[in-house]
Protein backbone atom coordinates (compact mmCIF):
# COMPACT_ATOMS: atom_id res chain seq x y z
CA UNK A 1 0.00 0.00 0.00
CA UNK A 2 1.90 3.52 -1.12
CA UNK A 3 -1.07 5.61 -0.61
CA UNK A 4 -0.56 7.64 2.51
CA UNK A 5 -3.32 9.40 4.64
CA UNK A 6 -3.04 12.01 6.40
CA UNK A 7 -2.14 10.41 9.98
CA UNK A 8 -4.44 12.05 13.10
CA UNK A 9 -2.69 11.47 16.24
CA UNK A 10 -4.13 8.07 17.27
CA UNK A 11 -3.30 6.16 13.97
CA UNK A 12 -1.05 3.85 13.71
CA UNK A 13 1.37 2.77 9.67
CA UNK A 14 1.64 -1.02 8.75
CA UNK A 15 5.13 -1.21 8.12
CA UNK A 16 7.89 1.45 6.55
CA UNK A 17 6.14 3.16 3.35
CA UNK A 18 2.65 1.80 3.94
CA UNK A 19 -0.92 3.76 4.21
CA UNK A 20 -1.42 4.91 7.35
CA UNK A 21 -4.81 3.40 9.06
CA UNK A 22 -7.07 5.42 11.21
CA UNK A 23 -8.94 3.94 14.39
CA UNK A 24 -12.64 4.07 14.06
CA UNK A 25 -15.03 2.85 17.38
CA UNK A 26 -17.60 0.35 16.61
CA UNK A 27 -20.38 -0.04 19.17
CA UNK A 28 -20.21 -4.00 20.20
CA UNK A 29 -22.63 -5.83 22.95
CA UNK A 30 -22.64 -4.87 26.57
CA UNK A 31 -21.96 -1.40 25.95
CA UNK A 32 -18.26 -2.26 24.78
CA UNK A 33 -16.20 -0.49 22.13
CA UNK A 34 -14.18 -2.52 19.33
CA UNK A 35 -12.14 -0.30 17.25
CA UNK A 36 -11.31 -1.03 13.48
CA UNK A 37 -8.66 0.37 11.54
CA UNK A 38 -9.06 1.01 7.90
CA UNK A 39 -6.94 2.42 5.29
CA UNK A 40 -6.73 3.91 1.73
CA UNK A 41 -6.64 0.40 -0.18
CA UNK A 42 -7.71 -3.15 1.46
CA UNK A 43 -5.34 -4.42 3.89
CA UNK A 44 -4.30 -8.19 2.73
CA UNK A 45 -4.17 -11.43 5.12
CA UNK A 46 -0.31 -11.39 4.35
CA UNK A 47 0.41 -7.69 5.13
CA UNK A 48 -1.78 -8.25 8.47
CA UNK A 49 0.25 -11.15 9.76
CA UNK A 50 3.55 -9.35 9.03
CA UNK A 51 2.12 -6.26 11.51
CA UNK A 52 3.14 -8.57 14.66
CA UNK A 53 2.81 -6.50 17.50
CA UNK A 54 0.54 -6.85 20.78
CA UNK A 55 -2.69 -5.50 19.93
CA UNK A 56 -4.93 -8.18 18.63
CA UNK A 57 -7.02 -7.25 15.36
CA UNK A 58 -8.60 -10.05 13.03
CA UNK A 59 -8.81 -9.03 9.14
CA UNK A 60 -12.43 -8.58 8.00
CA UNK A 61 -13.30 -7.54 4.48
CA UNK A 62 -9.65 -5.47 3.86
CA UNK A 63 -10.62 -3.94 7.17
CA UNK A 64 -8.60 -4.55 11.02
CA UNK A 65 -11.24 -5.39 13.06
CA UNK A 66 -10.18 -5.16 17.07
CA UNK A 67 -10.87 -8.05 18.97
CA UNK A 68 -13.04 -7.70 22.77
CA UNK A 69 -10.37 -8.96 25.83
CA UNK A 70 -11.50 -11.75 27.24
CA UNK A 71 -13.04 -12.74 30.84
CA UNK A 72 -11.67 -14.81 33.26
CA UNK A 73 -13.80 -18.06 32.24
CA UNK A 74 -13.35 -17.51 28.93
CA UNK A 75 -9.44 -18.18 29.36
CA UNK A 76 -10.06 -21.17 32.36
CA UNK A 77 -11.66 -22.99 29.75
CA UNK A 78 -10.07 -21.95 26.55
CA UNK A 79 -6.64 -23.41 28.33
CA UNK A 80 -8.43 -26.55 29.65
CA UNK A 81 -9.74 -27.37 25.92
CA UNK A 82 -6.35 -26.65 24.94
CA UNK A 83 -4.42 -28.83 26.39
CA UNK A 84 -6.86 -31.38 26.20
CA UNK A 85 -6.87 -31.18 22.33
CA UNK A 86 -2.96 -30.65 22.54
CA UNK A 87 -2.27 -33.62 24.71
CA UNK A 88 -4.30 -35.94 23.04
CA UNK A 89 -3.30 -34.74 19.75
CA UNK A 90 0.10 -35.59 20.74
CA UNK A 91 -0.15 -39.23 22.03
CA UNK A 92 -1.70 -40.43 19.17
CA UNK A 93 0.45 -38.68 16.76
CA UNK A 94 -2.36 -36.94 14.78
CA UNK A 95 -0.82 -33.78 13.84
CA UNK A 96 -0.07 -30.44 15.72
CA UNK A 97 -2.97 -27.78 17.91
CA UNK A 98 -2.23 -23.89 18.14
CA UNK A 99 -4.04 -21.47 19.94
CA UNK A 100 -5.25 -17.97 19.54
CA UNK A 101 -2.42 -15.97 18.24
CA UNK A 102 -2.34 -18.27 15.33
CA UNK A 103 -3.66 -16.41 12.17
CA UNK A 104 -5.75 -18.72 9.44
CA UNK A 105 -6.21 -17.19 6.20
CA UNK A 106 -9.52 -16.78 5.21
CA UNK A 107 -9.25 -15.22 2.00
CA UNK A 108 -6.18 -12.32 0.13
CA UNK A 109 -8.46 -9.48 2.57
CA UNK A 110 -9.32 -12.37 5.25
CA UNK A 111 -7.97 -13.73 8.05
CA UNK A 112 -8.86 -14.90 11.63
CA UNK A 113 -7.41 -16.10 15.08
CA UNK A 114 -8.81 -18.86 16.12
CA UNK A 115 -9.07 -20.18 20.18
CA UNK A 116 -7.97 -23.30 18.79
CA UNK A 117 -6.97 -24.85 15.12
CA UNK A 118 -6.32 -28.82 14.68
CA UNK A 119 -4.05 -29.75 12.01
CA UNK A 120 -3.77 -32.83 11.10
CA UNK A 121 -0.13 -34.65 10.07
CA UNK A 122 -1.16 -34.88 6.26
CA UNK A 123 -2.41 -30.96 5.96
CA UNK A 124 1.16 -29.62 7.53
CA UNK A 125 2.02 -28.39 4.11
CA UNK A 126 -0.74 -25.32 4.94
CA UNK A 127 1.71 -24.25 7.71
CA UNK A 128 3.91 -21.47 6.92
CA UNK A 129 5.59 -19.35 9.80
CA UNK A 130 3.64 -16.61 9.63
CA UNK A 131 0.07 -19.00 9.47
CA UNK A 132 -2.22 -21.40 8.35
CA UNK A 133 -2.71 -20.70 4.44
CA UNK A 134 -5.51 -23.95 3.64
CA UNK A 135 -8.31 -25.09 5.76
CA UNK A 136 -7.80 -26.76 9.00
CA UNK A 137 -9.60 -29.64 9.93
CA UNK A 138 -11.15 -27.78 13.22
CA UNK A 139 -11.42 -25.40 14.63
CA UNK A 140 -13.28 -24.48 18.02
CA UNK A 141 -14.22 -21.00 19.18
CA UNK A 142 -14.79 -20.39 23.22
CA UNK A 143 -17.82 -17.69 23.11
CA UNK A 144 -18.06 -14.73 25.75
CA UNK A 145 -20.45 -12.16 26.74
CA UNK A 146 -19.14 -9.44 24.74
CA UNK A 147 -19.86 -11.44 21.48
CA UNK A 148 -22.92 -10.76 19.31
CA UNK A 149 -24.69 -13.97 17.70
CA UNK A 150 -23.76 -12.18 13.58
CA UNK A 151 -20.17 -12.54 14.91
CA UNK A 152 -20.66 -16.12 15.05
CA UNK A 153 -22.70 -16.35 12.31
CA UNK A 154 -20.10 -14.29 10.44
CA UNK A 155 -17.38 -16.90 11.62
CA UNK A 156 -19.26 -19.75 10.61
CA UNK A 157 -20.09 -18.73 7.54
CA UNK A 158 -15.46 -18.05 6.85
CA UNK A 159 -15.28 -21.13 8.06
CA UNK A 160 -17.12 -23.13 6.12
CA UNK A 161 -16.44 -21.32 3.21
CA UNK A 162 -12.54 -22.28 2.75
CA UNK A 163 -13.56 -25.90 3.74
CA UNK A 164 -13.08 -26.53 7.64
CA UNK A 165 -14.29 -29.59 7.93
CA UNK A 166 -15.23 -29.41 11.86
CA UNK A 167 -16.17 -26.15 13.84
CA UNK A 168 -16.83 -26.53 17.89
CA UNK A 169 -18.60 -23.43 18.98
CA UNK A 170 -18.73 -23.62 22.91
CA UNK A 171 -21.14 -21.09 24.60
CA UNK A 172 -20.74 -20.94 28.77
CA UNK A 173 -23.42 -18.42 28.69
CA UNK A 174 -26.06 -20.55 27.40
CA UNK A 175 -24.21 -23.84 28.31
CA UNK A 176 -24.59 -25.51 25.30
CA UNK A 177 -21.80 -27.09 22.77
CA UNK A 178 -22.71 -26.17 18.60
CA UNK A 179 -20.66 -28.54 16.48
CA UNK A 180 -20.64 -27.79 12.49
CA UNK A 181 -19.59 -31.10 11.03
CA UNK A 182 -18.89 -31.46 7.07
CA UNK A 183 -20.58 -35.03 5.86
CA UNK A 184 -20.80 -36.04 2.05
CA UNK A 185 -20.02 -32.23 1.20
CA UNK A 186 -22.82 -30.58 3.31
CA UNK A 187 -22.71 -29.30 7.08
CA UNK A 188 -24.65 -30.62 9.44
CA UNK A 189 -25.37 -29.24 12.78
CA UNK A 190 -25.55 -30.90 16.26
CA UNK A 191 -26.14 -28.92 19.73
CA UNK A 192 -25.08 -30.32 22.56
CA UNK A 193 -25.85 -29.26 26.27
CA UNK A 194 -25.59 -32.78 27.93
CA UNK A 195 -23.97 -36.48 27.05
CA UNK A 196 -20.78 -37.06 24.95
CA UNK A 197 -19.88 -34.91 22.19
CA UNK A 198 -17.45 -36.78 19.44
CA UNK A 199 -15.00 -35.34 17.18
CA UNK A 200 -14.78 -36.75 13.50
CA UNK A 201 -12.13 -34.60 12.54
CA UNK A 202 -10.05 -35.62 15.78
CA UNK A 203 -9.98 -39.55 15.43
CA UNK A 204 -11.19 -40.97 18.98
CA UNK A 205 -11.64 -37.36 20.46
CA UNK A 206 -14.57 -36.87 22.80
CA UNK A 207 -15.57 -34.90 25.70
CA UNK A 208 -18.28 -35.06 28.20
CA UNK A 209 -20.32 -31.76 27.71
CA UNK A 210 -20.82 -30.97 31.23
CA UNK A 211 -17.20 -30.84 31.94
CA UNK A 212 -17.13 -27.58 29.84
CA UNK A 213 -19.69 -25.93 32.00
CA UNK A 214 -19.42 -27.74 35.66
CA UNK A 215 -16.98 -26.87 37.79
CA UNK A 216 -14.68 -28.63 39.09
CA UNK A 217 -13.60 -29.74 36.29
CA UNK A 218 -11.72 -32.60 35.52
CA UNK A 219 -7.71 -32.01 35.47
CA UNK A 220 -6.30 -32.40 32.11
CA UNK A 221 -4.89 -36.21 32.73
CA UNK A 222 -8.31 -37.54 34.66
CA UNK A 223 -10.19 -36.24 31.40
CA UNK A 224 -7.71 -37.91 29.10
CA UNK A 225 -8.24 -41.48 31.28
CA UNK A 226 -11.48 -41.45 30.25
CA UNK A 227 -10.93 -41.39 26.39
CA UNK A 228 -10.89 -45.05 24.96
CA UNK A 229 -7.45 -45.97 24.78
CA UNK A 230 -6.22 -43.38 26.99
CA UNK A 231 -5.97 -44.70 29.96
């Protein structure tokens, strides 16, 4: 980008010779302000993930899109999915699971960060150092107050359109588990806010849905023990 706006004093450039992009509020739920940052031409998912930096923004349409901090719960269970995921991932050699300052390209003006992205060993060639450039084979988002229900339908909709073939959207607030499962070329949708809830992009993954929601929950290794062939 070479065409430069003029810069009011709480812009910020992406990169040495680049447009300068001007913070704009945008009203969000709860009374919360997001801020998006836009500039003279479309920002692209590859000049996005070479900004870096600490402040998280996801790339919407060309357009930097802040994303809300999250609450306390939000991260308790965003870490214990984690490692779940990770762990088991691990012992049975299925590929590799990053977190949320992973970015997955959505489209040349589209990229997100994820809670959690499962690759699996046969997809690695999508992994480049600065992200994920083909679809993973899930992904699961951890909801919190401060979303509204078009950003998850917004997700969804990225999500399935560059092929994920499994999306896990967990909702404390309404305690209820949304899985979006490709089958035969079509998703399918299964709620969830009781029993077991399978994977079928994960090979053998499952959780109990309460444990998500119920508190204590299960450390890491007692929840593992109870996967078949985990023990």
């Amino acid at each position: 980008m070479t065409d430069m706006l003029t810069r009011p004093s709480n812009s910020v450039e992406i990169g040495s010779g680049s447009s300068a992009v001007q913070d704009m509020p945008v009203t969000a739920a709860k009374r919360e302000e997001r801020r998006i940052r836009v500039s003279v031409r479309p920002i692209t998912f590859d000049q996005w993930v070479d900004l870096g930096g600490k402040e998280l923004f996801e790339l919407v349409s060309g357009v930097l899109v802040e994303m809300m901090a999250a609450n306390i719960e939000h991260e308790r269970l965003f870490g214990w999915l984690y490692r779940l995921t990770s762990d088991y991932v691990e012992a049975r050699n299925l590929g590799e699971v990053f977190g949320s300052r992973t970015a997955v390209r959505i489209s040349e003006f589209g990229g997100r960060l994820p809670d959690i992205v499962f690759i699996a060993t046969e997809d690695a060639a999508s992994l480049e150092s600065r992200g994920i450039y083909a679809a993973p084979r899930m992904i699961i988002e951890v909801l919190s107050p401060g979303n509204r229900i078009s950003d998850e339908v917004q997700l969804e909709a990225e999500y399935r359109t560059i092929g994920v073939q499994e999306i896990w959207f967990a909702n404390p607030m309404k305690r209820c588990l949304r899985m979006v499962e490709q089958v035969g070329g079509e998703y399918i949708e299964r709620v969830f806010t009781t029993g077991v809830a399978a994977s079928s992009a994960i090979p053998g993954f499952a959780i109990q849905v309460e444990w998500l929601w119920d508190g204590p929950r299960p450390s890491v290794r007692a929840a593992l023990r109870q996967i078949p062939g985990m023990d």
